[in-house]
Protein backbone atom coordinates (compact mmCIF):
# COMPACT_ATOMS: atom_id res chain seq x y z
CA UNK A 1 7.01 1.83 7.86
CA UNK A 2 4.41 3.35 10.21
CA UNK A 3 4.50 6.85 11.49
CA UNK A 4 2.31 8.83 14.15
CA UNK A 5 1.61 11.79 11.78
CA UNK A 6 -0.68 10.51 8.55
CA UNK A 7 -0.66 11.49 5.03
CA UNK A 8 -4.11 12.70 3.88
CA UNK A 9 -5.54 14.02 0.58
CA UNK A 10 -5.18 17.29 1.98
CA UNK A 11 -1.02 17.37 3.07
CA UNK A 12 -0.10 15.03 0.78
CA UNK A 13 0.25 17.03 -2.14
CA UNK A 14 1.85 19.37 -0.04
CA UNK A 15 4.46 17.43 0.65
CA UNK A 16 5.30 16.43 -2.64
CA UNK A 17 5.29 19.75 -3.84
CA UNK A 18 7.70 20.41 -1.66
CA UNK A 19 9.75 17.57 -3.04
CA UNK A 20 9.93 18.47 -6.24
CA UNK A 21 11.62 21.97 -5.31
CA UNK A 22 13.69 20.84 -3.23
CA UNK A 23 14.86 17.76 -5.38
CA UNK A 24 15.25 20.95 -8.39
CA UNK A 25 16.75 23.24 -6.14
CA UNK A 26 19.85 20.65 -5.16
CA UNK A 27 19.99 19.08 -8.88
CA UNK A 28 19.07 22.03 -11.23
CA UNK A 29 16.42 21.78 -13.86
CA UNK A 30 17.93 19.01 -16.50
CA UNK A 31 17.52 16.09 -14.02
CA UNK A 32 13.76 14.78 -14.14
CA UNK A 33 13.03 12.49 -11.45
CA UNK A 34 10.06 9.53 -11.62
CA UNK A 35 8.58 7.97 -8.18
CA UNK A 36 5.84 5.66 -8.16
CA UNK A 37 3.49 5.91 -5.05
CA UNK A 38 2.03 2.12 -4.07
CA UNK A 39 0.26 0.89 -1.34
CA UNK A 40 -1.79 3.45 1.46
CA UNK A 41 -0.79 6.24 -0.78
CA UNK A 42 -2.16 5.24 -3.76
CA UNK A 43 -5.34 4.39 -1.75
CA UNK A 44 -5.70 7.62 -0.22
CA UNK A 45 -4.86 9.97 -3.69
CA UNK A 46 -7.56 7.46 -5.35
CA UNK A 47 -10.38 6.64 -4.13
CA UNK A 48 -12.52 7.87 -0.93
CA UNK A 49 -13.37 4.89 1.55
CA UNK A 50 -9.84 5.57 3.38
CA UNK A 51 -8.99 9.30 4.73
CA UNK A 52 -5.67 8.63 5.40
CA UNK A 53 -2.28 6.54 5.68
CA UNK A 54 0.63 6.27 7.77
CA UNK A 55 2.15 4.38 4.62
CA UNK A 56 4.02 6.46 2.50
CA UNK A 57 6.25 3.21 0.13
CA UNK A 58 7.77 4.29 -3.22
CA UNK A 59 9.81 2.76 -6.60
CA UNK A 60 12.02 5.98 -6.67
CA UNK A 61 13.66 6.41 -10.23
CA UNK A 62 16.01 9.22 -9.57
CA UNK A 63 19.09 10.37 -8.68
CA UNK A 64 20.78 9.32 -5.33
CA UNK A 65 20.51 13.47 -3.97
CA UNK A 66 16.34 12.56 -3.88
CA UNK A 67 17.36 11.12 -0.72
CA UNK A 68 18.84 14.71 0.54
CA UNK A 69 15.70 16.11 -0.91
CA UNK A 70 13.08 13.66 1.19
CA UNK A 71 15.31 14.10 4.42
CA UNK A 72 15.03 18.12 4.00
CA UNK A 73 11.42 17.84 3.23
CA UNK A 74 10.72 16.08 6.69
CA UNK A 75 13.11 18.16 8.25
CA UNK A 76 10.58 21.34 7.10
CA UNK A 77 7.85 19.69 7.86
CA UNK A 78 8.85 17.68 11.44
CA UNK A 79 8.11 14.16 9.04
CA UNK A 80 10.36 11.10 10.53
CA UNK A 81 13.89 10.18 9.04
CA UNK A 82 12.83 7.99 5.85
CA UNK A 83 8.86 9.39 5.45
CA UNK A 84 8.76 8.58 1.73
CA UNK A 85 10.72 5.41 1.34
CA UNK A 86 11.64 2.58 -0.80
CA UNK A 87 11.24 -0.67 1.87
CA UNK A 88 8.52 -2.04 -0.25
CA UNK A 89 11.12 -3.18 -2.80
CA UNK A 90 11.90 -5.55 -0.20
CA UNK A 91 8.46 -7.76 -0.57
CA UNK A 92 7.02 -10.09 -2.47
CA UNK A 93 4.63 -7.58 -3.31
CA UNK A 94 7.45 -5.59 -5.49
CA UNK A 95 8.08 -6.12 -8.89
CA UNK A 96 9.61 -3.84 -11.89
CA UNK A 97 6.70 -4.53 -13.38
CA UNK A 98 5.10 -2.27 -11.50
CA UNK A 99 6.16 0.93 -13.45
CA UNK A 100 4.48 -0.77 -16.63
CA UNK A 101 1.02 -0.89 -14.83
CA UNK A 102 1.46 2.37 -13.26
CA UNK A 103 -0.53 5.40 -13.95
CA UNK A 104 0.85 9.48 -14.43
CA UNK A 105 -1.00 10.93 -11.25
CA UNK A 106 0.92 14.61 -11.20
CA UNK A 107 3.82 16.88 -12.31
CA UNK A 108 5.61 19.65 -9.55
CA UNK A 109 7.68 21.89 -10.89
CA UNK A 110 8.48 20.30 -13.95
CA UNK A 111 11.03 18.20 -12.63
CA UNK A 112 9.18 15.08 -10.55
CA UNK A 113 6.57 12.93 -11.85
CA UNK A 114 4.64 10.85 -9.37
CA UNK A 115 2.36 7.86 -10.40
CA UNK A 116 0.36 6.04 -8.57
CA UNK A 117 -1.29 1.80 -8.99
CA UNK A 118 -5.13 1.75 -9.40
CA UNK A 119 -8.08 -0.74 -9.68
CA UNK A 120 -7.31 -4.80 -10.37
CA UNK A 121 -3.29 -3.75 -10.21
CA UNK A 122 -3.45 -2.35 -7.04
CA UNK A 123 -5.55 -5.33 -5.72
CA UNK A 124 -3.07 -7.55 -7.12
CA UNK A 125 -0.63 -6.09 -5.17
CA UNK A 126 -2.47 -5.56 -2.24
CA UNK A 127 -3.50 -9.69 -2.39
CA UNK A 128 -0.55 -10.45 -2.74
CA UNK A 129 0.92 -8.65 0.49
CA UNK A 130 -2.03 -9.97 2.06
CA UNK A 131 -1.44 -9.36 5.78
CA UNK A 132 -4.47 -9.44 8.30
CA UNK A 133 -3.14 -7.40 10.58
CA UNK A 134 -3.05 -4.11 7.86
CA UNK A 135 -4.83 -2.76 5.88
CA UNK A 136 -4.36 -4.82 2.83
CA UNK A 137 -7.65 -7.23 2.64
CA UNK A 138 -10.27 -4.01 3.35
CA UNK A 139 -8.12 -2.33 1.19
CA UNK A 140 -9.37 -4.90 -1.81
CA UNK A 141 -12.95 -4.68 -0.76
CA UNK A 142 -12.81 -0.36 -0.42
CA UNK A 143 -11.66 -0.66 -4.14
CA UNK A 144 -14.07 -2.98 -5.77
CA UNK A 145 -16.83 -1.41 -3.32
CA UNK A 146 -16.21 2.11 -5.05
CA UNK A 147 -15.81 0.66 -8.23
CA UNK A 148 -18.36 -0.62 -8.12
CA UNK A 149 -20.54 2.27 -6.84
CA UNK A 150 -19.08 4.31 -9.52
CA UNK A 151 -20.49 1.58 -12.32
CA UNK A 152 -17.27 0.54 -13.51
CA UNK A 153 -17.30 -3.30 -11.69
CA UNK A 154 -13.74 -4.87 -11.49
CA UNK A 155 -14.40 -8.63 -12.25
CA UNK A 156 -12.21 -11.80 -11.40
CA UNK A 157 -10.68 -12.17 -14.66
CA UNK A 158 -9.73 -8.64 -14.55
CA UNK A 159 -7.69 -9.46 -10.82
CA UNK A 160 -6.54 -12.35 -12.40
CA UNK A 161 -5.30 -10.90 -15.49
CA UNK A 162 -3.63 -8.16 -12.92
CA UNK A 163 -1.81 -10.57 -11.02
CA UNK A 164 -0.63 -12.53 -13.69
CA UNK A 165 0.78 -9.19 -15.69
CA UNK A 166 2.39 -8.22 -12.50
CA UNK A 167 3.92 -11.70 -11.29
CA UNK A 168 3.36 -13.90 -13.82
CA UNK A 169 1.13 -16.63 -12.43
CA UNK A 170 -2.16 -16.50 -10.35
CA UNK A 171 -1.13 -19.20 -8.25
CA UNK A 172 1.94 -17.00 -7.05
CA UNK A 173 -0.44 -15.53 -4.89
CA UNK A 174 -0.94 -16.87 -1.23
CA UNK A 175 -3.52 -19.12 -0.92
CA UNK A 176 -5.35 -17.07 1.86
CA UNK A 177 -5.40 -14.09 -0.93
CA UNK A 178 -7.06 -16.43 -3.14
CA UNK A 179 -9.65 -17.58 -1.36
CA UNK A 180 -10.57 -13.89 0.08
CA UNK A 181 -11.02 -12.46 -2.94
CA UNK A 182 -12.95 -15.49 -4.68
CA UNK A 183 -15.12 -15.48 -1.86
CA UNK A 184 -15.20 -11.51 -2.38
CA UNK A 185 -16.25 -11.22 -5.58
CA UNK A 186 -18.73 -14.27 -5.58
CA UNK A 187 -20.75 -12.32 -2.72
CA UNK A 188 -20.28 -9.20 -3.52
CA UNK A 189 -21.58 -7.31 0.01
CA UNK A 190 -18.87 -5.13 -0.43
CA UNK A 191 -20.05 -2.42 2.34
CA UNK A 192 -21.05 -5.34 4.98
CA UNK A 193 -17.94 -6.76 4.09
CA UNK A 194 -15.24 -3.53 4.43
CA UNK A 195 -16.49 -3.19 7.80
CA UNK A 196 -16.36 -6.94 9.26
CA UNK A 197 -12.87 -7.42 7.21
CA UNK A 198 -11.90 -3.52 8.88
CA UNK A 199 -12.71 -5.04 12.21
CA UNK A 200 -10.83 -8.43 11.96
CA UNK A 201 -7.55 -6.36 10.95
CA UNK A 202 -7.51 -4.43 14.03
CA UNK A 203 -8.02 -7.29 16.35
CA UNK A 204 -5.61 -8.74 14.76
CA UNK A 205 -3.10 -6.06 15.16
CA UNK A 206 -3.97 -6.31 19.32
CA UNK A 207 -3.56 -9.91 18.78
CA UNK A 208 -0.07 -9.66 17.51
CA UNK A 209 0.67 -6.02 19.69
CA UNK A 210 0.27 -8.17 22.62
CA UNK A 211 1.78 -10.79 21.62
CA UNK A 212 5.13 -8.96 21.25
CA UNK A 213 4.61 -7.11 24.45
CA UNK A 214 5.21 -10.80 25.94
CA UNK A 215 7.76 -12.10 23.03
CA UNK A 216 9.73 -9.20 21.64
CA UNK A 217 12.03 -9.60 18.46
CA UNK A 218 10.11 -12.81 17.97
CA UNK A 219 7.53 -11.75 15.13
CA UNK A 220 9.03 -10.95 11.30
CA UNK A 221 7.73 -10.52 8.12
CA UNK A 222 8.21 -14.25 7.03
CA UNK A 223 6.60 -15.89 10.29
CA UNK A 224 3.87 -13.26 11.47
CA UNK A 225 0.99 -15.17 9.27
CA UNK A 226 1.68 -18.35 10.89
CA UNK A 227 2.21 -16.50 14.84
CA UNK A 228 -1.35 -15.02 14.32
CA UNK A 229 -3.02 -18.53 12.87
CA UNK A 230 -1.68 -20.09 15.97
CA UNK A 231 -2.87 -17.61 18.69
CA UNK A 232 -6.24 -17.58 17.11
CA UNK A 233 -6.71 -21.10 17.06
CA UNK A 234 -5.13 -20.93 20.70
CA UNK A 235 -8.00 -19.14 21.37
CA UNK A 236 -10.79 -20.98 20.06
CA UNK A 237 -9.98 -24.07 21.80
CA UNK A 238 -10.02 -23.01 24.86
């Protein structure tokens, strides 16, 4: 889900302060709550290359009046109808197993844990999403890049040992995933890289902004690969 206001390292806590009071203030203080962050969020709480996201997906563990909770937070705070949501379940990127791999980030007011994904798991995830047009490829290169920069290198068999804990197989991934982040960690010019991958996902995103200007309600989630791998090679044989 994309909104105009992003979620930054400095509001986001904020945010899910507010949350937790609000989410104790309706339910009391015997109903704990759990909520996973994935995706931009868990980018942007850990690690550096990326300021901010307009992502803000979830695996919400608590009871249905968290919903009453979020929509009074973004009332508060002028955030759109649904600003900390659960659509992600809806992917192929989702799986329970997510909670299993998942790591305790923080605690407000005793009442909501949030965790977040990091390192090979959140590649995983992130490969197997895999759309050009977001942020999910730079996304894998900003993560082993700092990693790396840090001195704590996240190898292939480490990815592979990710995606397999998460969805079982390697070979679940899509085969574009695979042979980015072969190709990835075999040349390892992560910082060249971030920006020319950073670059191809926004002219991408014109790409495919255009190209529903001209088609609308054409492009989904299921066919958008294939729409974008046809106007590009449109393109280059002309």
């Amino acid at each position: 889900m994309l909104f105009e206001q992003p979620f930054t390292k400095d509001n986001l806590d904020n945010y899910l302060k507010e949350l937790a009071k609000e989410f104790r203030k309706i339910n009391g203080k015997n109903m704990p709550a759990d909520i996973i962050l994935i995706g931009g969020a868990s980018v942007v709480i850990n690690y550096g290359f990326r300021e901010m996201t307009y992502d803000m997906d979830a695996v919400i563990n608590a009871a249905s009046s968290m919903k009453e909770a979020i929509n009074h937070v973004g009332d508060k705070f002028d955030l759109p109808n649904g600003w900390l949501n659960t659509d992600f379940m809806k992917t192929t990127s989702y799986t329970p197993k997510i909670i299993q791999y998942s790591k305790f980030y923080r605690t407000f007011s005793n009442i909501v844990t949030f965790r977040t994904v990091t390192g090979e798991y959140l590649i995983a995830m992130k490969l197997m999403a895999g759309r050009q047009y977001k942020y999910d490829l730079s996304d894998v290169i900003g993560i082993l890049w700092e990693h790396e920069i840090n001195g704590s290198p996240i190898s292939m068999e480490q990815i592979k040992k990710a995606v397999e804990n998460l969805y079982d197989s390697y070979n679940k991934l899509p085969e574009h995933s695979k042979v980015f982040i072969e190709r990835a960690i075999t040349n390892k010019s992560y910082e060249e890289m971030y920006k020319k991958v950073r670059q191809m996902e926004a002219d991408n995103k014109d790409i495919l902004l255009q190209f529903q200007d001209e088609y609308p309600d054409v492009t989904n989630t299921d066919n958008v690969n294939d729409i974008l791998a046809a106007i590009k090679k449109k393109k280059e044989n002309k």
